[in-house]
N, C-alpha and C. Protein backbone atom coordinates (compact mmCIF):
# COMPACT_ATOMS: atom_id res chain seq x y z
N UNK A 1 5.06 -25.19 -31.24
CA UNK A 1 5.09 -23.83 -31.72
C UNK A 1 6.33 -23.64 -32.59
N UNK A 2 5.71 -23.12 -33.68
CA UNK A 2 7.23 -23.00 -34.74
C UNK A 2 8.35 -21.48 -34.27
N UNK A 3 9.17 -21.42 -34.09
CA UNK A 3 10.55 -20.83 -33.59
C UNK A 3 10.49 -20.67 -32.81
N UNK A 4 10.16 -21.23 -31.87
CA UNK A 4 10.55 -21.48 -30.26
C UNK A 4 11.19 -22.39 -29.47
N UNK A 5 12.43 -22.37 -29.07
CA UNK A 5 13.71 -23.32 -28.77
C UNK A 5 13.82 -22.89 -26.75
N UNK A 6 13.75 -24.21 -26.59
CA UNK A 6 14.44 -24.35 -24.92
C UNK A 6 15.52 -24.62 -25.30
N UNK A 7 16.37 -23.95 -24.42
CA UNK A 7 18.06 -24.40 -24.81
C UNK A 7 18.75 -24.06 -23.50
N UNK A 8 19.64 -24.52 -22.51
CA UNK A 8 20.08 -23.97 -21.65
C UNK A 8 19.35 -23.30 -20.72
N UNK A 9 18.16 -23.87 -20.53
CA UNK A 9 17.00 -23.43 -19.50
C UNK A 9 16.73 -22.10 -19.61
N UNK A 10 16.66 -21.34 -21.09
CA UNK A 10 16.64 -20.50 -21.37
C UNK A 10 15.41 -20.61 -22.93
N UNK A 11 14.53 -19.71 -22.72
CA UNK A 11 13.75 -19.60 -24.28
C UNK A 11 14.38 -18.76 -25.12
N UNK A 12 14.58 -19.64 -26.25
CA UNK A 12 15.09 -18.27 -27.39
C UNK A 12 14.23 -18.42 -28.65
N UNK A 13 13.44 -16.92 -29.64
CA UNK A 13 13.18 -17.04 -30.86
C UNK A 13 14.24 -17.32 -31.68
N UNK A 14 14.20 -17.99 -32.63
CA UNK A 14 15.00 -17.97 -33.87
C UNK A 14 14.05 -18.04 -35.44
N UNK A 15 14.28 -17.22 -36.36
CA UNK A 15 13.86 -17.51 -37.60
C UNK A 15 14.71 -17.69 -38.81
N UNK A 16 14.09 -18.44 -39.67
CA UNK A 16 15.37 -18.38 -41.05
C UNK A 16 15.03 -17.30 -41.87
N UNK A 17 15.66 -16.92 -42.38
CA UNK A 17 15.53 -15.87 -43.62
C UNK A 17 16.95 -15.74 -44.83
N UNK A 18 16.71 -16.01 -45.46
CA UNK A 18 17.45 -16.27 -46.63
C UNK A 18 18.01 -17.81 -46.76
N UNK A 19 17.51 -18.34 -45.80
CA UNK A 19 18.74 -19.86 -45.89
C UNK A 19 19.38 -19.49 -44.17
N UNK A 20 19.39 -18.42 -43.78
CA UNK A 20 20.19 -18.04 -42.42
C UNK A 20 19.26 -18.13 -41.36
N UNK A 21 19.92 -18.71 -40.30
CA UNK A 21 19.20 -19.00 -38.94
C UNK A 21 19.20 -17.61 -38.51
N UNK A 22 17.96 -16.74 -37.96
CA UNK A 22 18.86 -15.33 -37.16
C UNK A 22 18.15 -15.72 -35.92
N UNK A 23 18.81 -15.66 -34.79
CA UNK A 23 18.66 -15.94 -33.42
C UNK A 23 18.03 -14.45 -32.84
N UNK A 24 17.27 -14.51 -32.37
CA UNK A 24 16.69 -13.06 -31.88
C UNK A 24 16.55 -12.67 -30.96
N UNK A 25 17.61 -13.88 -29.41
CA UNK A 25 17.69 -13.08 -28.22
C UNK A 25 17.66 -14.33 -27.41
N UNK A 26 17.39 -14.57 -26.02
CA UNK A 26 16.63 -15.27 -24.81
C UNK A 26 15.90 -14.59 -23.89
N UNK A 27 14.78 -15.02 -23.40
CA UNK A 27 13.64 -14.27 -22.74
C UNK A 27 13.19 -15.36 -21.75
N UNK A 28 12.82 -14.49 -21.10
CA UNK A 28 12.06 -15.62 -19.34
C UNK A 28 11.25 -16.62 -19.68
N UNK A 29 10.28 -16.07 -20.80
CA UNK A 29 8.95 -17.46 -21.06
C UNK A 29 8.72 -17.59 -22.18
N UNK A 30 7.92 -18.86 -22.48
CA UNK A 30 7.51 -18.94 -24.04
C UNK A 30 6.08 -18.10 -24.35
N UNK A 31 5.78 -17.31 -23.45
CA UNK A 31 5.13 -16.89 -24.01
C UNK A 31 5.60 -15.59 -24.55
N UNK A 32 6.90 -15.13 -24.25
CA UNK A 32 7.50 -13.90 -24.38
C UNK A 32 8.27 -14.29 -26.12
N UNK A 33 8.95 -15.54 -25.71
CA UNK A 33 9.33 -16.23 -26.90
C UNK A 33 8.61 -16.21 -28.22
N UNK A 34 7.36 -16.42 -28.00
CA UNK A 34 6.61 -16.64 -29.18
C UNK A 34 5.76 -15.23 -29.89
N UNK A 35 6.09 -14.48 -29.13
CA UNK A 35 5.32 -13.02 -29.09
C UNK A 35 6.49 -12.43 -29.95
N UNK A 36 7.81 -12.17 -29.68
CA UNK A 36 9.15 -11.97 -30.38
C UNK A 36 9.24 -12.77 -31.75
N UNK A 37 8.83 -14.01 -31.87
CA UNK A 37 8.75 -15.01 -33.28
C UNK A 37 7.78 -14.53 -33.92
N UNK A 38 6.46 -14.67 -33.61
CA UNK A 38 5.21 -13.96 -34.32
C UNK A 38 5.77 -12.55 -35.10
N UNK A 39 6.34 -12.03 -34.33
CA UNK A 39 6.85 -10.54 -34.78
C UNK A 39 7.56 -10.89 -36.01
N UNK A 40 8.78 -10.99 -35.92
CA UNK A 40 9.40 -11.37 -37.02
C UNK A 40 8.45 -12.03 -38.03
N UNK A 41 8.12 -13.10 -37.62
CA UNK A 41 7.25 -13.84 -39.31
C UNK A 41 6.62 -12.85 -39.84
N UNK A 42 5.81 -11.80 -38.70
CA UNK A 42 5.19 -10.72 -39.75
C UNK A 42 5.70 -9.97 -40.41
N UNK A 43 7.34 -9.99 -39.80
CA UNK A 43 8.40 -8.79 -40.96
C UNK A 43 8.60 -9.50 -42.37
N UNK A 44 8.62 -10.66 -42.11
CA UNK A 44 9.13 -11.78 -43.54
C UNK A 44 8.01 -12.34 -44.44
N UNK A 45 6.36 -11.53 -43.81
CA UNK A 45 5.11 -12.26 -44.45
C UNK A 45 4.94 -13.83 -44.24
N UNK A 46 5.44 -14.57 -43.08
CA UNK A 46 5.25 -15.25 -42.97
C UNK A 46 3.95 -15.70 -42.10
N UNK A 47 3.18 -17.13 -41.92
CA UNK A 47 2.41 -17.31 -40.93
C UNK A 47 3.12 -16.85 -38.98
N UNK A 48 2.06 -16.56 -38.64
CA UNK A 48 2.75 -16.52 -37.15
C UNK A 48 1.77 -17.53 -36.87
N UNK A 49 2.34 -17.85 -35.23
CA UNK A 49 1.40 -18.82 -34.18
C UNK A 49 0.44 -18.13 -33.56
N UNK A 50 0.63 -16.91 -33.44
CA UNK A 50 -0.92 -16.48 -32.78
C UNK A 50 -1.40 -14.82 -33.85
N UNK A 51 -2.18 -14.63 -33.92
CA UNK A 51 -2.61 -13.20 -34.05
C UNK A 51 -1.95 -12.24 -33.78
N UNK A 52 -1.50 -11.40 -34.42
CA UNK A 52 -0.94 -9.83 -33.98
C UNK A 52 -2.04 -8.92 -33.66
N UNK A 53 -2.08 -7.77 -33.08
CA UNK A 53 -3.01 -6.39 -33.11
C UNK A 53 -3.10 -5.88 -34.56
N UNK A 54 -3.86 -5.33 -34.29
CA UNK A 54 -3.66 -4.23 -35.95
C UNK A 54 -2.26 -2.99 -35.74
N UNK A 55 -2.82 -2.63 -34.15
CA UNK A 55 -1.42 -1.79 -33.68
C UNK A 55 -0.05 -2.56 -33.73
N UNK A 56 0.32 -3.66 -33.76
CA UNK A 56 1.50 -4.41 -33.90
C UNK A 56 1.48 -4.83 -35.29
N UNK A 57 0.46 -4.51 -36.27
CA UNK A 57 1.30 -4.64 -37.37
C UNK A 57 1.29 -2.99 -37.88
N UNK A 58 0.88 -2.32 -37.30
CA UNK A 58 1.00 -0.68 -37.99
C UNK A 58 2.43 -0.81 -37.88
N UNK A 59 2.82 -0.85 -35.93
CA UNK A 59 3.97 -0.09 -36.14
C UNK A 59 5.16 -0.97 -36.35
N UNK A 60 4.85 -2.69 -36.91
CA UNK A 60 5.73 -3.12 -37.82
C UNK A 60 6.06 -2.40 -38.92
N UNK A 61 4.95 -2.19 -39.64
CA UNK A 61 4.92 -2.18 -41.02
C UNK A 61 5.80 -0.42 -41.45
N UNK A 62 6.07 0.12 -40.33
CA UNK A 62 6.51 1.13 -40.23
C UNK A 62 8.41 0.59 -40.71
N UNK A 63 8.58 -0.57 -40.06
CA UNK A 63 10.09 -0.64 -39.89
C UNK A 63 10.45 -1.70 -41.10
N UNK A 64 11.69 -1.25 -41.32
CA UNK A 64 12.81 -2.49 -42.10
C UNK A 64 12.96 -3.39 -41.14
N UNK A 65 13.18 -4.21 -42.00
CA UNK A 65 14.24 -5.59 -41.54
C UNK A 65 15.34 -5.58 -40.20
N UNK A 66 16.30 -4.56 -40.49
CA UNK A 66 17.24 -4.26 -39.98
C UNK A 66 16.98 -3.49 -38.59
N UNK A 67 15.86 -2.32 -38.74
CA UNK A 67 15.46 -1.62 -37.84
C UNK A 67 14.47 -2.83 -36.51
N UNK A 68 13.84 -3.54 -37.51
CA UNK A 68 13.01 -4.65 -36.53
C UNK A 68 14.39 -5.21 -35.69
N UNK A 69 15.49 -5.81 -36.61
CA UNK A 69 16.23 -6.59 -35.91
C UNK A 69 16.37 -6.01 -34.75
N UNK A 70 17.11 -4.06 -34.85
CA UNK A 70 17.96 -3.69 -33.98
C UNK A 70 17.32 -3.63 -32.33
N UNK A 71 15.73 -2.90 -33.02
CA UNK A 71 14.35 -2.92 -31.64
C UNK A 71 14.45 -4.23 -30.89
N UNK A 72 14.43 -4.85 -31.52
CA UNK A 72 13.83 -6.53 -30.68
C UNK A 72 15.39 -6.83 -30.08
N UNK A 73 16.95 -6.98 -30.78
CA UNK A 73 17.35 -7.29 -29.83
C UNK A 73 17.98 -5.98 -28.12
N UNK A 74 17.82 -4.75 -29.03
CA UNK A 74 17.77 -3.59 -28.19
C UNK A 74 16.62 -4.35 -26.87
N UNK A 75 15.64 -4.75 -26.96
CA UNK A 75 14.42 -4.77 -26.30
C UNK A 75 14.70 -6.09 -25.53
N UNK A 76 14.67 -7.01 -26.00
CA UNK A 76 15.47 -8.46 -25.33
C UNK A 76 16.54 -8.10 -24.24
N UNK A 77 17.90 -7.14 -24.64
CA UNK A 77 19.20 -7.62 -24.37
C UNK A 77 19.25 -6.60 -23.28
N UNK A 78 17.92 -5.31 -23.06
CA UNK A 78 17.85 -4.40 -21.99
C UNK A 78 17.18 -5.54 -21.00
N UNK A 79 16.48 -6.42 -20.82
CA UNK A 79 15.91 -6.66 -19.60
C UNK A 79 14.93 -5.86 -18.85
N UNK A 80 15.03 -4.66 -19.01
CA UNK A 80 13.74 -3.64 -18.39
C UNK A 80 12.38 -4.12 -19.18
N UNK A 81 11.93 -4.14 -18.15
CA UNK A 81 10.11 -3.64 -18.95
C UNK A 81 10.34 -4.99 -20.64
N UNK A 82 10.61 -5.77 -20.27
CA UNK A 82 10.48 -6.53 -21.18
C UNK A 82 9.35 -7.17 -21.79
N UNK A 83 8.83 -6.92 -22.56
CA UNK A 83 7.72 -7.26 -23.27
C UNK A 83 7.66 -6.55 -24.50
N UNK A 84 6.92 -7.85 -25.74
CA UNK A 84 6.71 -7.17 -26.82
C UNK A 84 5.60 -6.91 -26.85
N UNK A 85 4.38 -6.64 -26.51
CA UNK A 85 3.21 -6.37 -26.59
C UNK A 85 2.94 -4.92 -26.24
């Protein structure tokens, strides 16, 4: 699966964008991992690994770059109710 890293018995997304690695958190599973990566590629028009909703790309397509960043690691770095779906 493309941006999905075991590291420290920990899953983390990472994507490049501009030439820059941006690291986008650590999460319990890869499947949480890859749900967080998918996301992003859809901010950058890139391929993802699985399908999005139509509702997950509405209320992408709603946000910047910056605003995606701040949600996802806001959403990661709370631990509550963690999930991107």
């Amino acid at each position: 699966m493309r941006g999905v890293y075991y590291k420290n018995m920990k899953w983390q997304p990472a994507i490049k964008v501009d030439k820059k690695q941006i690291h986008l958190g650590t999460v319990g599973s890869q499947q949480e991992v890859a749900c967080f990566y998918d996301r992003a590629t859809f901010m950058c028009g890139r391929e993802p690994n699985f399908e999005l909703t139509t509702k997950e790309k509405d209320e992408l397509s709603k946000l910047g770059w910056d605003d995606f960043l701040t949600m996802t690691w806001s959403t990661i770095n709370s631990k509550s109710n963690l999930t991107c779906l």
